[in-house]
C-alpha atoms as a PDB file:
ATOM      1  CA  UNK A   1       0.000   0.000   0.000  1.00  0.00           C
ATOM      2  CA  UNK A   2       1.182   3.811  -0.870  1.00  0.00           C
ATOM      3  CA  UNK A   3       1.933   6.473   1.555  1.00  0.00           C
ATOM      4  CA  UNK A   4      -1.059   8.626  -0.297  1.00  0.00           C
ATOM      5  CA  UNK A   5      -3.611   5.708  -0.056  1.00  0.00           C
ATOM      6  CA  UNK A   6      -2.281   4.896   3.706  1.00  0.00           C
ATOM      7  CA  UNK A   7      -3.864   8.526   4.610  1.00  0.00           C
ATOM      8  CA  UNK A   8      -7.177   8.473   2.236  1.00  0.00           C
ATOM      9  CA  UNK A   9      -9.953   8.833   5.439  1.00  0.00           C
ATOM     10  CA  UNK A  10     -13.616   9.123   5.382  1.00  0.00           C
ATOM     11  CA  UNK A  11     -15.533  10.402   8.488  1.00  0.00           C
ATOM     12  CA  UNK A  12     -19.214  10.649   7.928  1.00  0.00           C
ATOM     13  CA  UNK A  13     -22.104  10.668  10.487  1.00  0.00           C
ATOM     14  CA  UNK A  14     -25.626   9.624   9.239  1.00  0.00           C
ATOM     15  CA  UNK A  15     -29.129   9.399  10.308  1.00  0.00           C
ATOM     16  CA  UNK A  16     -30.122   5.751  11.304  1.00  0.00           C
ATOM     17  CA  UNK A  17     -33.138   6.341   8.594  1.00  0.00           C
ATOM     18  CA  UNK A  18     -30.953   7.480   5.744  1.00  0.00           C
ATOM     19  CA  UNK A  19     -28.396   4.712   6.063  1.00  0.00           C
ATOM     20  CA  UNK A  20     -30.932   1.814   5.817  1.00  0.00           C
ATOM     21  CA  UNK A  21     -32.671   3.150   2.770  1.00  0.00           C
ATOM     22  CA  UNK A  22     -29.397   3.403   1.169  1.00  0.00           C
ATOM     23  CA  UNK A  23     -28.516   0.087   2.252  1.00  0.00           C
ATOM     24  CA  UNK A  24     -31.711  -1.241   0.638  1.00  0.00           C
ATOM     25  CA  UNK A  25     -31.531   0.540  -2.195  1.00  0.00           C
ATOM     26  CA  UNK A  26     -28.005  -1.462  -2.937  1.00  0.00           C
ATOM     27  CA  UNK A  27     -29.031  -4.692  -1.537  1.00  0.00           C
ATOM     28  CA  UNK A  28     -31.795  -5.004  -4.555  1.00  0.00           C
ATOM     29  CA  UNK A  29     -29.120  -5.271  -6.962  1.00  0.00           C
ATOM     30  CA  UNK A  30     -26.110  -6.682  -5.079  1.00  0.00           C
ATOM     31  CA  UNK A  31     -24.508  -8.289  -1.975  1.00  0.00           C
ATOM     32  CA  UNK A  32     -21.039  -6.071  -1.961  1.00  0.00           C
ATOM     33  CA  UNK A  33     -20.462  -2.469  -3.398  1.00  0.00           C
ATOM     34  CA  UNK A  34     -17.930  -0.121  -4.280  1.00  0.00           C
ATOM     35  CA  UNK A  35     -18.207   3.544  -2.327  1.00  0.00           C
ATOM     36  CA  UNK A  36     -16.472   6.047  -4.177  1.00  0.00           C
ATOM     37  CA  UNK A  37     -15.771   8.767  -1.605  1.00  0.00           C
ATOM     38  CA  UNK A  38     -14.644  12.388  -2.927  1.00  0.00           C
ATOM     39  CA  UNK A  39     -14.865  15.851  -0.813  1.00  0.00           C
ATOM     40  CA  UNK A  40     -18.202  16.547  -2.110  1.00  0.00           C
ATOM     41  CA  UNK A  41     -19.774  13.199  -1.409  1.00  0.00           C
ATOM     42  CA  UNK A  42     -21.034   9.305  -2.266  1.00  0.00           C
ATOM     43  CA  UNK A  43     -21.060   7.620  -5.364  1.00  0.00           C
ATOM     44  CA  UNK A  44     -22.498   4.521  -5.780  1.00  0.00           C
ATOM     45  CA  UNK A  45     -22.661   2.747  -9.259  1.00  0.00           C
ATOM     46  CA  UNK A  46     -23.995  -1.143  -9.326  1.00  0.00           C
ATOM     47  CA  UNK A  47     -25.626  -3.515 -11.862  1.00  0.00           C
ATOM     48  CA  UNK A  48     -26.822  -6.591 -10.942  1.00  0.00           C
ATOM     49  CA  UNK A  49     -25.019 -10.012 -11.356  1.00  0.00           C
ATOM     50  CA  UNK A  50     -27.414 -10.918 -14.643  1.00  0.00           C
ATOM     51  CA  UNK A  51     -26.616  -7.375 -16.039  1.00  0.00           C
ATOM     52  CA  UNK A  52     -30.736  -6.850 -15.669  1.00  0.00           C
ATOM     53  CA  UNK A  53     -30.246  -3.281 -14.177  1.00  0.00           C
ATOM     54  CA  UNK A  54     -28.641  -0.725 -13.100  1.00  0.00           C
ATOM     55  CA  UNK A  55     -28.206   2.005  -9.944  1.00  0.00           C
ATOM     56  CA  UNK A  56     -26.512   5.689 -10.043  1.00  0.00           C
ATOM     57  CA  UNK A  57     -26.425   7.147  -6.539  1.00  0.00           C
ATOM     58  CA  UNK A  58     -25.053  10.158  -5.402  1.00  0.00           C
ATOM     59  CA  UNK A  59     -25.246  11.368  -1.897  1.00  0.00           C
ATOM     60  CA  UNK A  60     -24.070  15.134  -1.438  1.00  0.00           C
ATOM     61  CA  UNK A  61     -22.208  15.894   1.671  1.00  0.00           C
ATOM     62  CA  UNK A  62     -25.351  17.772   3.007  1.00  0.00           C
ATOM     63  CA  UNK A  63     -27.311  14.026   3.749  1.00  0.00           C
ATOM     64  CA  UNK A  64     -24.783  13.367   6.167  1.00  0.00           C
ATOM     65  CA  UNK A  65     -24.992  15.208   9.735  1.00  0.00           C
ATOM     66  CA  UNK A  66     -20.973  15.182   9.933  1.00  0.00           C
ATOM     67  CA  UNK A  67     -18.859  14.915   6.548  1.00  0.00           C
ATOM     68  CA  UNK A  68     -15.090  14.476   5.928  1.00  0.00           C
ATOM     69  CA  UNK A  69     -14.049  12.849   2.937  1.00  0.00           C
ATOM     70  CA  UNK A  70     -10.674  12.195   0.824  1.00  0.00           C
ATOM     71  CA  UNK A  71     -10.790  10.934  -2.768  1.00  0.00           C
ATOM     72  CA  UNK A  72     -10.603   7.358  -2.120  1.00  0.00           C
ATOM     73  CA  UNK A  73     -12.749   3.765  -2.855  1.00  0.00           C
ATOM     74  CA  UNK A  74     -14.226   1.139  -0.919  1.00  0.00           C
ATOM     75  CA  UNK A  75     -15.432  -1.938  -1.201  1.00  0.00           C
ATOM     76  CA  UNK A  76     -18.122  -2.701   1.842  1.00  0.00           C
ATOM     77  CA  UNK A  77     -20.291  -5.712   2.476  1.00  0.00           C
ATOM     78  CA  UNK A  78     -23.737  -4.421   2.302  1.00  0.00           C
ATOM     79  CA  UNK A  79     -25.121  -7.367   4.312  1.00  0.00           C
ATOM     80  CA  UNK A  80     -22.788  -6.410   7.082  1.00  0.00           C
ATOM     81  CA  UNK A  81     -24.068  -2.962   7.043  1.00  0.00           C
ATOM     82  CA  UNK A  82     -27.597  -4.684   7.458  1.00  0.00           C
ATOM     83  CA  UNK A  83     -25.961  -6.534  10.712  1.00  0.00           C
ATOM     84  CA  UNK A  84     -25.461  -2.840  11.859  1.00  0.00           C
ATOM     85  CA  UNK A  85     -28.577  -1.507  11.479  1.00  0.00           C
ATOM     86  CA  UNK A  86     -30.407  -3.995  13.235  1.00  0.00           C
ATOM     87  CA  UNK A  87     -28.419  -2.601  16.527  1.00  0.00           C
ATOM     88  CA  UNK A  88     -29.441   0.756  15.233  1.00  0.00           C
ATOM     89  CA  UNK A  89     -32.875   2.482  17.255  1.00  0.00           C
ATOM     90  CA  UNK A  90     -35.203   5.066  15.221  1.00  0.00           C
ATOM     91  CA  UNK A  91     -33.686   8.634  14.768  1.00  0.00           C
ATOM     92  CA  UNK A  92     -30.451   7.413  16.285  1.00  0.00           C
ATOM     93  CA  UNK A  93     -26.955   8.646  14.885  1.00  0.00           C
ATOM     94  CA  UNK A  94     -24.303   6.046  13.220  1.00  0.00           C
ATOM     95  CA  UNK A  95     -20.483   6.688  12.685  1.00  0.00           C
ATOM     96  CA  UNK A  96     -18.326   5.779  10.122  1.00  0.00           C
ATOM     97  CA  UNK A  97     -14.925   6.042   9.651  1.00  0.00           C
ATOM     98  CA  UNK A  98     -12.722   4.301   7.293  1.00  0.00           C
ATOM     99  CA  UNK A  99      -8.727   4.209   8.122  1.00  0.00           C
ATOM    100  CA  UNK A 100      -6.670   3.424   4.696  1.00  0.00           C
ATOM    101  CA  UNK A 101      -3.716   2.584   6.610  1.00  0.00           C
ATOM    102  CA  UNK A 102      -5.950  -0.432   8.561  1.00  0.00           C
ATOM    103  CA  UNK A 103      -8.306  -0.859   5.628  1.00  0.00           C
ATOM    104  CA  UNK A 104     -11.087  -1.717   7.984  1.00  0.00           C
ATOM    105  CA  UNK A 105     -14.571   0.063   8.170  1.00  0.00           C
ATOM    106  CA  UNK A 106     -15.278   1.285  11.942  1.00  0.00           C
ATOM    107  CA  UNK A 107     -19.225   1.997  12.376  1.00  0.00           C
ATOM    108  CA  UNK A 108     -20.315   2.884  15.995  1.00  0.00           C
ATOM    109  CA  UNK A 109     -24.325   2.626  16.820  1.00  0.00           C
ATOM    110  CA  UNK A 110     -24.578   4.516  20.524  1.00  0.00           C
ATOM    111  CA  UNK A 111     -22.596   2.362  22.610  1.00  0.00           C
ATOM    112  CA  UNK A 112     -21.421  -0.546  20.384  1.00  0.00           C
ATOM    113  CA  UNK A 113     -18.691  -0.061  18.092  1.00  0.00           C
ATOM    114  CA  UNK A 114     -18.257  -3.178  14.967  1.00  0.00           C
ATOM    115  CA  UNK A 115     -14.752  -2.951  13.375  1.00  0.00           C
ATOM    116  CA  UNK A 116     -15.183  -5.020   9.626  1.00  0.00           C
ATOM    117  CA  UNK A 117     -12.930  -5.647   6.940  1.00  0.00           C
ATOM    118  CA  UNK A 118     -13.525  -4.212   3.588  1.00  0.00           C
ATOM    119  CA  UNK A 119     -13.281  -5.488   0.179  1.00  0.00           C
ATOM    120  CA  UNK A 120     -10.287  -4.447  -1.973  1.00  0.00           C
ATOM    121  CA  UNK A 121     -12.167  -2.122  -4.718  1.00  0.00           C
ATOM    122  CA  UNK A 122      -9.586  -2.886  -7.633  1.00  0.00           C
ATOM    123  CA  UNK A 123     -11.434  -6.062  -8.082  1.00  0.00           C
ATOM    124  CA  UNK A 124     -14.887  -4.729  -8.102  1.00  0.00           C
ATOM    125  CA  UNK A 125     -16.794  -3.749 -11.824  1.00  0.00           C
ATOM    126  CA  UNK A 126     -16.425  -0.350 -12.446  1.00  0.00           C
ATOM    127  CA  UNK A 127     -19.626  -0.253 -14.958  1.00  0.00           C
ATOM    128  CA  UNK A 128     -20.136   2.811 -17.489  1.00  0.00           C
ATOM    129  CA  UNK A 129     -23.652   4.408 -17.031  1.00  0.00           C
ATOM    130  CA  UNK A 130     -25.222   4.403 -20.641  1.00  0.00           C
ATOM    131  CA  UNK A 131     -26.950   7.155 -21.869  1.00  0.00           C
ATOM    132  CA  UNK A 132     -30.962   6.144 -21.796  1.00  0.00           C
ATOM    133  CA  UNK A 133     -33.484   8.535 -22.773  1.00  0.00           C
ATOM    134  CA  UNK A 134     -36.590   7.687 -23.007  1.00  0.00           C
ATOM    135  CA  UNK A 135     -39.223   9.586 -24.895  1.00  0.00           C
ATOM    136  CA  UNK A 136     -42.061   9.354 -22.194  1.00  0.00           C
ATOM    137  CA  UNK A 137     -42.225  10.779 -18.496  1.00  0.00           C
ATOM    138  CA  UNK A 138     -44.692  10.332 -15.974  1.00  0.00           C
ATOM    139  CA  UNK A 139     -44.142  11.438 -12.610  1.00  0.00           C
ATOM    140  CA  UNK A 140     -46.090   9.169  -9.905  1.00  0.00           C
ATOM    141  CA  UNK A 141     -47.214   8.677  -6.330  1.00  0.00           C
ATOM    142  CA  UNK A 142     -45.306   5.980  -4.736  1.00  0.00           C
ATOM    143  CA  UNK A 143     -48.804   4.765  -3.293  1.00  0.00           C
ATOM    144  CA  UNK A 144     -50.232   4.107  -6.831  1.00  0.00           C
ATOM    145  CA  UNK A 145     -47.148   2.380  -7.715  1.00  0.00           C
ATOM    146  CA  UNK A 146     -46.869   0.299  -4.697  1.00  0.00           C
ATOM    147  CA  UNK A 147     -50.814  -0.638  -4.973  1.00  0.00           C
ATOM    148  CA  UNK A 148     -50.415  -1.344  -8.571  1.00  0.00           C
ATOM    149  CA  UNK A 149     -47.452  -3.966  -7.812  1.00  0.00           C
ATOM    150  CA  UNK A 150     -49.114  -5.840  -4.800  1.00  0.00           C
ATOM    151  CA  UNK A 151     -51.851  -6.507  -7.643  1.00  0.00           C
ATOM    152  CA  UNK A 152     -49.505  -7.557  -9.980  1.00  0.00           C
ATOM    153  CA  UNK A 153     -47.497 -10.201  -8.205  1.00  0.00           C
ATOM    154  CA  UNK A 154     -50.341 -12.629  -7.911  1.00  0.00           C
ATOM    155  CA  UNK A 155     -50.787 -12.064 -11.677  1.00  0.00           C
ATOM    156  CA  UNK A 156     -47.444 -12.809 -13.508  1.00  0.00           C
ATOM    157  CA  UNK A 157     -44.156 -12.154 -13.185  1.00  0.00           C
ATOM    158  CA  UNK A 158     -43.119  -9.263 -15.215  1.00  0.00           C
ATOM    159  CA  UNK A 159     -45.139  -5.807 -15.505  1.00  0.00           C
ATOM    160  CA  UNK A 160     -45.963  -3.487 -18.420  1.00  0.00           C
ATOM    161  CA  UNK A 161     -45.905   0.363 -18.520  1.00  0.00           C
ATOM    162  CA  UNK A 162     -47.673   1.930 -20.695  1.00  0.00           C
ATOM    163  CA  UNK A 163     -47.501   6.116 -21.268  1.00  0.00           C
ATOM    164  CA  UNK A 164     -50.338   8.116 -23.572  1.00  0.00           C
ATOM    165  CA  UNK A 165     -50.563  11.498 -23.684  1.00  0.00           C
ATOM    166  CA  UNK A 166     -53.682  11.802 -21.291  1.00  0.00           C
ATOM    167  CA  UNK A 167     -52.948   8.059 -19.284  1.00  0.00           C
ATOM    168  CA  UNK A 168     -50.547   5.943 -17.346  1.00  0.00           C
ATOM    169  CA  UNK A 169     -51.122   2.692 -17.012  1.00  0.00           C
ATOM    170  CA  UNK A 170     -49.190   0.165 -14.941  1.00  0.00           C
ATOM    171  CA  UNK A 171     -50.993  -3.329 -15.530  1.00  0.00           C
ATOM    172  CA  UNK A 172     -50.002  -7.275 -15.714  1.00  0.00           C
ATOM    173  CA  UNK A 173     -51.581 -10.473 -17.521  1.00  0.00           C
ATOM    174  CA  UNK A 174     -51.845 -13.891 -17.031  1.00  0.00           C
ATOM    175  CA  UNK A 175     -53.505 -16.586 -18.359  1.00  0.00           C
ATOM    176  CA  UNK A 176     -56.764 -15.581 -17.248  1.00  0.00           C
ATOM    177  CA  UNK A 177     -56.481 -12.640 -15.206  1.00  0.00           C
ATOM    178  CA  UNK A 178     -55.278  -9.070 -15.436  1.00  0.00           C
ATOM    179  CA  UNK A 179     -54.499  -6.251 -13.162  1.00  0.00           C
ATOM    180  CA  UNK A 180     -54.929  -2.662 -14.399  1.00  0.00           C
ATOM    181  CA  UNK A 181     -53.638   0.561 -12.816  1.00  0.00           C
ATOM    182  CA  UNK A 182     -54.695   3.489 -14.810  1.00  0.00           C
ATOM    183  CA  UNK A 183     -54.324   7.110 -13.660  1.00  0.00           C
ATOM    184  CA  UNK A 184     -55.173  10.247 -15.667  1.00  0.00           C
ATOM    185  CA  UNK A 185     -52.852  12.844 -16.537  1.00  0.00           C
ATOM    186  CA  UNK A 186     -54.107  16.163 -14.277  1.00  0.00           C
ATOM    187  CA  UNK A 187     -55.506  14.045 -11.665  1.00  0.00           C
ATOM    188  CA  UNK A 188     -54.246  12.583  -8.271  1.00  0.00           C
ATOM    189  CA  UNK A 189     -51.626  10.425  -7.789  1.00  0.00           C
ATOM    190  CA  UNK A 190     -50.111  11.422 -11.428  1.00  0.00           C
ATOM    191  CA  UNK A 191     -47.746  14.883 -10.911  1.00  0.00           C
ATOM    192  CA  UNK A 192     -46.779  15.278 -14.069  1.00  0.00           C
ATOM    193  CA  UNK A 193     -47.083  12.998 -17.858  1.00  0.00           C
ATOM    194  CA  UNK A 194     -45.423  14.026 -21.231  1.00  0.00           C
ATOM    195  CA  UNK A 195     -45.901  11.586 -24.270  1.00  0.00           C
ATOM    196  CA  UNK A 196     -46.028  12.182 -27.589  1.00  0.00           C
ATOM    197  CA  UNK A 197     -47.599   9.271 -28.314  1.00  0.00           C
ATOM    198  CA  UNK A 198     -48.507   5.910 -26.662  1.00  0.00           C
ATOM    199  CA  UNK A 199     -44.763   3.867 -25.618  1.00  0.00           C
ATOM    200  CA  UNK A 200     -45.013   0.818 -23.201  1.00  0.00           C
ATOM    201  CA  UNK A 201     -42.905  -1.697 -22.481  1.00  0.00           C
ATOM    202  CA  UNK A 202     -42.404  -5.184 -20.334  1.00  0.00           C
ATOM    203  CA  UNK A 203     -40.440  -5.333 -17.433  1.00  0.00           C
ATOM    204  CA  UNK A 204     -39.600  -8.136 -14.622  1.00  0.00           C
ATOM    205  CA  UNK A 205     -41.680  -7.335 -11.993  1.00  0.00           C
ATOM    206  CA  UNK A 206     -39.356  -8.899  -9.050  1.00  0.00           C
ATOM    207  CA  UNK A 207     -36.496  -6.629  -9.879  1.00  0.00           C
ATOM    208  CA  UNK A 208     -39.179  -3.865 -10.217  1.00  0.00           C
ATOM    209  CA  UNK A 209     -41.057  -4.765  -7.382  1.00  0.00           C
ATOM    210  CA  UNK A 210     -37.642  -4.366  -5.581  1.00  0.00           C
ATOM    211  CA  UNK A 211     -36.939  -1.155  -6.746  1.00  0.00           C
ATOM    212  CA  UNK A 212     -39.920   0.588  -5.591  1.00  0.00           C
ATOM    213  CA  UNK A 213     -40.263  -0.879  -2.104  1.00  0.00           C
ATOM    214  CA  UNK A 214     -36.291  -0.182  -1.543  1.00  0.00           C
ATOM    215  CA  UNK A 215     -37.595   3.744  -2.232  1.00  0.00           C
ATOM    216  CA  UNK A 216     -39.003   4.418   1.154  1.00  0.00           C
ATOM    217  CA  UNK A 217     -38.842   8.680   1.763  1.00  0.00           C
ATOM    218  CA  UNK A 218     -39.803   9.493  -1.881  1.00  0.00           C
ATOM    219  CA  UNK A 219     -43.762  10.241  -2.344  1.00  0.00           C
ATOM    220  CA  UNK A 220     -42.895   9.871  -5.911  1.00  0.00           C
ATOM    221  CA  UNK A 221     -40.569   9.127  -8.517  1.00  0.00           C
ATOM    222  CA  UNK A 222     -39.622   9.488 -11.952  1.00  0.00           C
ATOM    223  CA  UNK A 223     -40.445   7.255 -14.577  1.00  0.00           C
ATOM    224  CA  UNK A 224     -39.065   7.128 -18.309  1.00  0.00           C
ATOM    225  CA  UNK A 225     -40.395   4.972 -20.843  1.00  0.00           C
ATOM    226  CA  UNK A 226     -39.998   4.253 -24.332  1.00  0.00           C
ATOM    227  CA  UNK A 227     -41.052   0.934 -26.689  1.00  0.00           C
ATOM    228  CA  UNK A 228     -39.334  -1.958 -25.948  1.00  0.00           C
ATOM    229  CA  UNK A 229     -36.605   0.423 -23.873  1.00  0.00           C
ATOM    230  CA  UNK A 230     -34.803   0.564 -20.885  1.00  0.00           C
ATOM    231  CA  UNK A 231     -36.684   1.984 -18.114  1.00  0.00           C
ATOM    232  CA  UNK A 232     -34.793   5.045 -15.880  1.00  0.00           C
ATOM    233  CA  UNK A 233     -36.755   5.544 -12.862  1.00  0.00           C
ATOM    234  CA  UNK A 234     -35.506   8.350 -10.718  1.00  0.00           C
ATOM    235  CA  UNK A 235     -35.882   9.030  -7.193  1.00  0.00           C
ATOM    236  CA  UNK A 236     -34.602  11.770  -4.443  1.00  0.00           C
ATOM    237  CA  UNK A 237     -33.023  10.514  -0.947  1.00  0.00           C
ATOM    238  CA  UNK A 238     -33.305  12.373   2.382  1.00  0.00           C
ATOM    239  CA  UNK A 239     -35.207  15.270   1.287  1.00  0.00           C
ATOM    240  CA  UNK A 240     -33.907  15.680  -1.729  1.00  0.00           C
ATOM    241  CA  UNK A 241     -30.048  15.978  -0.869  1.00  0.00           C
ATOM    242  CA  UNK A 242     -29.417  12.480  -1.932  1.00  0.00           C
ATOM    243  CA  UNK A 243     -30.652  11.253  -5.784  1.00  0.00           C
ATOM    244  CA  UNK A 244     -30.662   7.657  -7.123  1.00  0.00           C
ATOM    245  CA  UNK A 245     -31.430   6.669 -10.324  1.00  0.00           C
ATOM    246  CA  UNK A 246     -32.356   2.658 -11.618  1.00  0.00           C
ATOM    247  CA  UNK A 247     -32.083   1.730 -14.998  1.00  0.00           C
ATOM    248  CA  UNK A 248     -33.980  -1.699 -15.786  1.00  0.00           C
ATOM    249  CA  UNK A 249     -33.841  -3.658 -19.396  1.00  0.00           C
ATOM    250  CA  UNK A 250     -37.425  -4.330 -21.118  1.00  0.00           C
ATOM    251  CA  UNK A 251     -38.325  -8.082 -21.094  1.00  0.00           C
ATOM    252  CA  UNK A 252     -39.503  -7.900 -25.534  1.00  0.00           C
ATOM    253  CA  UNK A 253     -42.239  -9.433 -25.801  1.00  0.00           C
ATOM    254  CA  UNK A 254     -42.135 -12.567 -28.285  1.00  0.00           C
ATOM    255  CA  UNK A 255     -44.232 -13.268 -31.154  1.00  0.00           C
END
């Protein structure tokens, strides 16, 4: 190890709340992640072992209560962060504080203080964020989304979005069943809609399903759909100091 990478520290101070919706926010994509620390922040970049989708996070300095950080990597166990959090009481303060001369992760919940190894970073994807943008938006309640999914997964297992100009539409089929969520554009639960013309697409509704209920202090997010396209679904983190972004690949539909 280097003399510069011997002094890289990060010193960061979180609310209890914050860290476990980032922590399940990674964990619906992967078991170990990469933390790229600068002076200004987080970065998080993931994909999924079956290259499925995709997450962009990037926590700003100001969604941490205390904030010191040198340009540096990490590699962190997200399951052990889990192990954490269970220690971890509502509103309640966790430190972190990474040593690159000891290479271990120190996290202290009141009282108890874990000491963990991390995971060397070099070996850890690095993957490139393509650029996806989809023609339709729709901008919707996290309740209508959630509802829509609960009716879903006793349905099938994938999910179609469809976007009009004046309707969203979130439904699934099976063999002999379907489940329909329609909202209009201009009324409740639907903030904002912009589509040309109709676009939907089909989507795995476990990696989906995962998504959404890892979102847990959005009311709504961001939704960006195109025919037989990825889907970029936005979302803001800890009042909006925090922003995530998932990118999931369209199941095509066969003739």
């Amino acid at each position: 190890m280097s003399r510069a990478e011997a002094l890289r520290m990060f010193k960061a101070r979180i609310k209890t709340e914050t860290l476990r919706e980032l922590v399940e926010v990674v964990s619906t994509l992967v078991s170990e992640v990469k933390l790229s620390i600068s002076k200004d922040g987080v970065e998080v970049r993931a994909v999924d072992p079956s290259h499925v989708a995709m997450l962009v996070l990037k926590l700003e300095g100001g969604i941490f209560e205390e904030f010191t950080g040198e340009p540096t990597n990490i590699g962190v166990d997200v399951e052990k962060l889990k192990d954490v959090l269970r220690l971890a009481k509502p509103g309640e303060n966790i430190d972190l504080q990474y040593d690159g001369g000891k290479s271990r992760l120190i996290v202290k919940v009141g009282k108890v203080t874990r000491s963990m190894s991390v995971i060397d970073p070099a070996g850890m994807p690095e993957p490139k964020v393509p650029n996806v943008s989809p023609p339709a938006v729709a901008v919707v309640a996290m309740d209508e989304i959630r509802q829509g999914i609960r009716g879903s997964e006793s349905i099938s297992d994938h999910v179609t979005i469809q976007v009009e100009p004046e309707v969203f539409r979130l439904y699934s089929e099976g063999e002999t069943d379907r489940v329909d969520l329609h909202l209009s554009k201009g009324g409740p639960g639907l903030t904002r809609l912009e589509s040309k013309e109709p676009v939907k697409s089909m989507y795995p509704l476990d990696f989906f399903s995962a998504m959404m209920k890892s979102i847990t202090s959005a009311d709504e997010v961001t939704l960006h759909v195109g025919n037989e396209y990825p889907l970029k679904v936005e979302f803001s983190m800890a009042n909006g100091k925090g922003s995530g972004r998932f990118l999931l690949a369209p199941r095509v539909e066969e003739d």
